[in-house]
Protein backbone atom coordinates (compact mmCIF):
# COMPACT_ATOMS: atom_id res chain seq x y z
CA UNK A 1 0.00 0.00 0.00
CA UNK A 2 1.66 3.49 -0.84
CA UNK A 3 1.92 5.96 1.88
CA UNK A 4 -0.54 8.17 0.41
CA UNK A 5 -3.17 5.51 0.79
CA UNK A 6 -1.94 4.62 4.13
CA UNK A 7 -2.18 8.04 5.28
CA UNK A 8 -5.98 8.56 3.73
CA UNK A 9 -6.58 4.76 5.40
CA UNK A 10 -5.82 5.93 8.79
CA UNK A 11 -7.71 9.36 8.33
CA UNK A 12 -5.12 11.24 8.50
CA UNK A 13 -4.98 15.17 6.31
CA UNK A 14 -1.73 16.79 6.67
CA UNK A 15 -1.52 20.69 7.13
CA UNK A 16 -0.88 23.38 4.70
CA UNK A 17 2.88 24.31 4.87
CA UNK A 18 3.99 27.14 7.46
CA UNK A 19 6.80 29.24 5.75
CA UNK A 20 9.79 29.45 7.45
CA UNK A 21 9.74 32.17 10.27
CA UNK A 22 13.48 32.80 10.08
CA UNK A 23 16.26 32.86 7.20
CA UNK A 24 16.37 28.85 6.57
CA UNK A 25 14.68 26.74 4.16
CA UNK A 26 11.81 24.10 5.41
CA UNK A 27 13.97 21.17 3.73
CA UNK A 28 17.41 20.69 2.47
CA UNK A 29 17.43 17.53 0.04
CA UNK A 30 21.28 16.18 -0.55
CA UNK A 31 21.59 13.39 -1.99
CA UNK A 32 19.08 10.30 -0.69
CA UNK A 33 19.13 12.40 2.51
CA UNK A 34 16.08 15.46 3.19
CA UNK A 35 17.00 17.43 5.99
CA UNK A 36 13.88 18.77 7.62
CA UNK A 37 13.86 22.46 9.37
CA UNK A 38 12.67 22.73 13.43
CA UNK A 39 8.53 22.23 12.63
CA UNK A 40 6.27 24.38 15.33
CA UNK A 41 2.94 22.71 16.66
CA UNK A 42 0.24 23.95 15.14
CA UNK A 43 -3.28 22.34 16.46
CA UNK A 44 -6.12 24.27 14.63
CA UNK A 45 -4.08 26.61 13.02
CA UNK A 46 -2.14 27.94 16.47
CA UNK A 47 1.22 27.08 17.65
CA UNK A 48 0.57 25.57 21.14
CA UNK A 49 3.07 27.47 23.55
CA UNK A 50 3.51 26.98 26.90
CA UNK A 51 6.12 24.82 29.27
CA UNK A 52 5.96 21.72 30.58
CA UNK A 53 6.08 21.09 34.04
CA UNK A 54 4.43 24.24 34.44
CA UNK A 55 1.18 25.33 31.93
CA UNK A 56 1.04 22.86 29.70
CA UNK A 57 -0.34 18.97 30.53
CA UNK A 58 1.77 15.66 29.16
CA UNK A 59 -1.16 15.18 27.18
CA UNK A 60 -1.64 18.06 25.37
CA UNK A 61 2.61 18.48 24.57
CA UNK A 62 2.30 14.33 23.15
CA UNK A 63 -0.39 15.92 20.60
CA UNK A 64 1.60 18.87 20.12
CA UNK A 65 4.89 16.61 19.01
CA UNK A 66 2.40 14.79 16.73
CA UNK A 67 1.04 17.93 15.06
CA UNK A 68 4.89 18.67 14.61
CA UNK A 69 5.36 15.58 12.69
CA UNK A 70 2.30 16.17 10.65
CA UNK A 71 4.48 19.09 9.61
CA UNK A 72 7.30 17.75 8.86
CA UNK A 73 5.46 15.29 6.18
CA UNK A 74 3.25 18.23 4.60
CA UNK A 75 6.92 19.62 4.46
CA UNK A 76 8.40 16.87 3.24
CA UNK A 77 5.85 16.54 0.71
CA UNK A 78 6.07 19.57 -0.80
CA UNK A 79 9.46 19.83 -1.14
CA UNK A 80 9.50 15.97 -2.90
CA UNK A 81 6.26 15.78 -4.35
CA UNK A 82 5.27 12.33 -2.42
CA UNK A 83 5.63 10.80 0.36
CA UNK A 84 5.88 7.06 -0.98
CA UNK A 85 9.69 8.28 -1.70
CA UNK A 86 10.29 7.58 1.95
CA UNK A 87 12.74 5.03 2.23
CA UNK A 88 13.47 5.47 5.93
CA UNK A 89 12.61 8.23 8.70
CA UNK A 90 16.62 7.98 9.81
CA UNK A 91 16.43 10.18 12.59
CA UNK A 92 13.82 12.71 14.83
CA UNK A 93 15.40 15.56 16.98
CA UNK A 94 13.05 16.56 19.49
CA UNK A 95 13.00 19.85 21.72
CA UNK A 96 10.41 20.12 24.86
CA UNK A 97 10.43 23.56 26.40
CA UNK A 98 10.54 22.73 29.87
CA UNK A 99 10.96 23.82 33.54
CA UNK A 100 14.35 22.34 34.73
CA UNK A 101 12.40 19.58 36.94
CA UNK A 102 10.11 17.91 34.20
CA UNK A 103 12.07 14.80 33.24
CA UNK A 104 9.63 13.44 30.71
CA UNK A 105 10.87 14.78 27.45
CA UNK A 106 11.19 11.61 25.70
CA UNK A 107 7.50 11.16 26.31
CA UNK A 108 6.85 13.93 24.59
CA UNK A 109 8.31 13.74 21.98
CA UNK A 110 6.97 9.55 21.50
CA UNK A 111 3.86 11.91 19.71
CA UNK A 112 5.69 12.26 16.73
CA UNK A 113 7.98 9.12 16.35
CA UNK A 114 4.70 6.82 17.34
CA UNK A 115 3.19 8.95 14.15
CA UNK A 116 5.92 8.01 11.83
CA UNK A 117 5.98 4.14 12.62
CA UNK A 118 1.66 4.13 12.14
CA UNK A 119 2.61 6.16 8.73
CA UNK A 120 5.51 3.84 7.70
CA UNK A 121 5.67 1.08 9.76
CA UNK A 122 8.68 -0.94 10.54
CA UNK A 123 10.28 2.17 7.80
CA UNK A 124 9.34 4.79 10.20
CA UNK A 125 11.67 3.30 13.42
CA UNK A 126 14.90 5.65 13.93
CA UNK A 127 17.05 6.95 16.29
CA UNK A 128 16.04 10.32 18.30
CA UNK A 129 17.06 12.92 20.57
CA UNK A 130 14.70 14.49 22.84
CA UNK A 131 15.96 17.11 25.01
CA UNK A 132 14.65 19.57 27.17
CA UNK A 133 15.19 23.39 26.69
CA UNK A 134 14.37 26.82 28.43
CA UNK A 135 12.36 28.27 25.53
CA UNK A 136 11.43 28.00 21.82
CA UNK A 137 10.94 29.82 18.96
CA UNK A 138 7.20 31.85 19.12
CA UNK A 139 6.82 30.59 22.60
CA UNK A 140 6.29 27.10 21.26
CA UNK A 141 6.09 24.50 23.49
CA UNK A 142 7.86 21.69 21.18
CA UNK A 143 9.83 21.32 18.13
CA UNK A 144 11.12 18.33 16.13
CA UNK A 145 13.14 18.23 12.91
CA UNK A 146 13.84 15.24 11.00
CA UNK A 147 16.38 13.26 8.84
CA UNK A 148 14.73 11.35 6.24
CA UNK A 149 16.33 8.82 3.35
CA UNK A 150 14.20 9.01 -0.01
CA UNK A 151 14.37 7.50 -3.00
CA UNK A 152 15.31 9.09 -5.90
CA UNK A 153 12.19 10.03 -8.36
């Protein structure tokens, strides 16, 4: 089944594409390699800001990871035109803004590498960072950027 089917199987509509908000590009293709730019949460079309550990709930930051990697696939997607050139999501970086005594970063950022294994199954494992930072960009209360392999068209 392509990805584009999988995707409409499991209901899922990716965003429109945010334009970058600084002087970077969304993705970087080199090679079989696309780079993917920091992607913001954005749950019914506002980024979700806040930290955890003090306004925002586990809950709501795991759906906020997940509407990051929903963004970096409508990314991803417009910069290679589909998303069955996926060979392999290589890699997830993941940054919670958080108070210095929340410890559960890596459950944060599960949102968006538990969306790319129900996207591409066994193809959507990879290795990840998730770290826990002071603040983000806009006030944002996650970010993740990716490293993806594709094949070539």
């Amino acid at each position: 089944m392509s990805i584009e089917a999988r995707l409409k199987e499991l209901g899922i509509t990716l965003p429109e594409v945010s334009p970058p908000l600084a002087s970077y590009v969304p993705v970087m293709v080199q090679g079989d390699l696309a780079f993917v730019s920091g992607q913001l949460p954005f749950i019914d079309g506002a980024v979700v800001t806040g930290t955890l550990g003090k306004d925002v709930e586990l809950d709501h930051a795991i759906a906020a990871a997940r509407a990051c990697g929903l963004m970096i696939l409508a990314q991803l997607r417009a910069e290679i035109g589909s998303l069955d050139r996926v060979a392999r999501i290589v890699k997830l970086g993941g940054f919670v803004a958080s108070t210095q005594d929340f410890t559960d970063q890596h459950k944060v950022v599960n949102g968006a590498s538990d969306l790319m294994f129900e996207v591409f199954g066994e193809q959507g494992r990879h290795a990840r960072a998730a770290v826990g930072v002071p603040s983000l960009p806009v006030g944002a209360a996650v970010e993740v950027d990716a490293v993806i392999a594709i094949a070539s068209a």
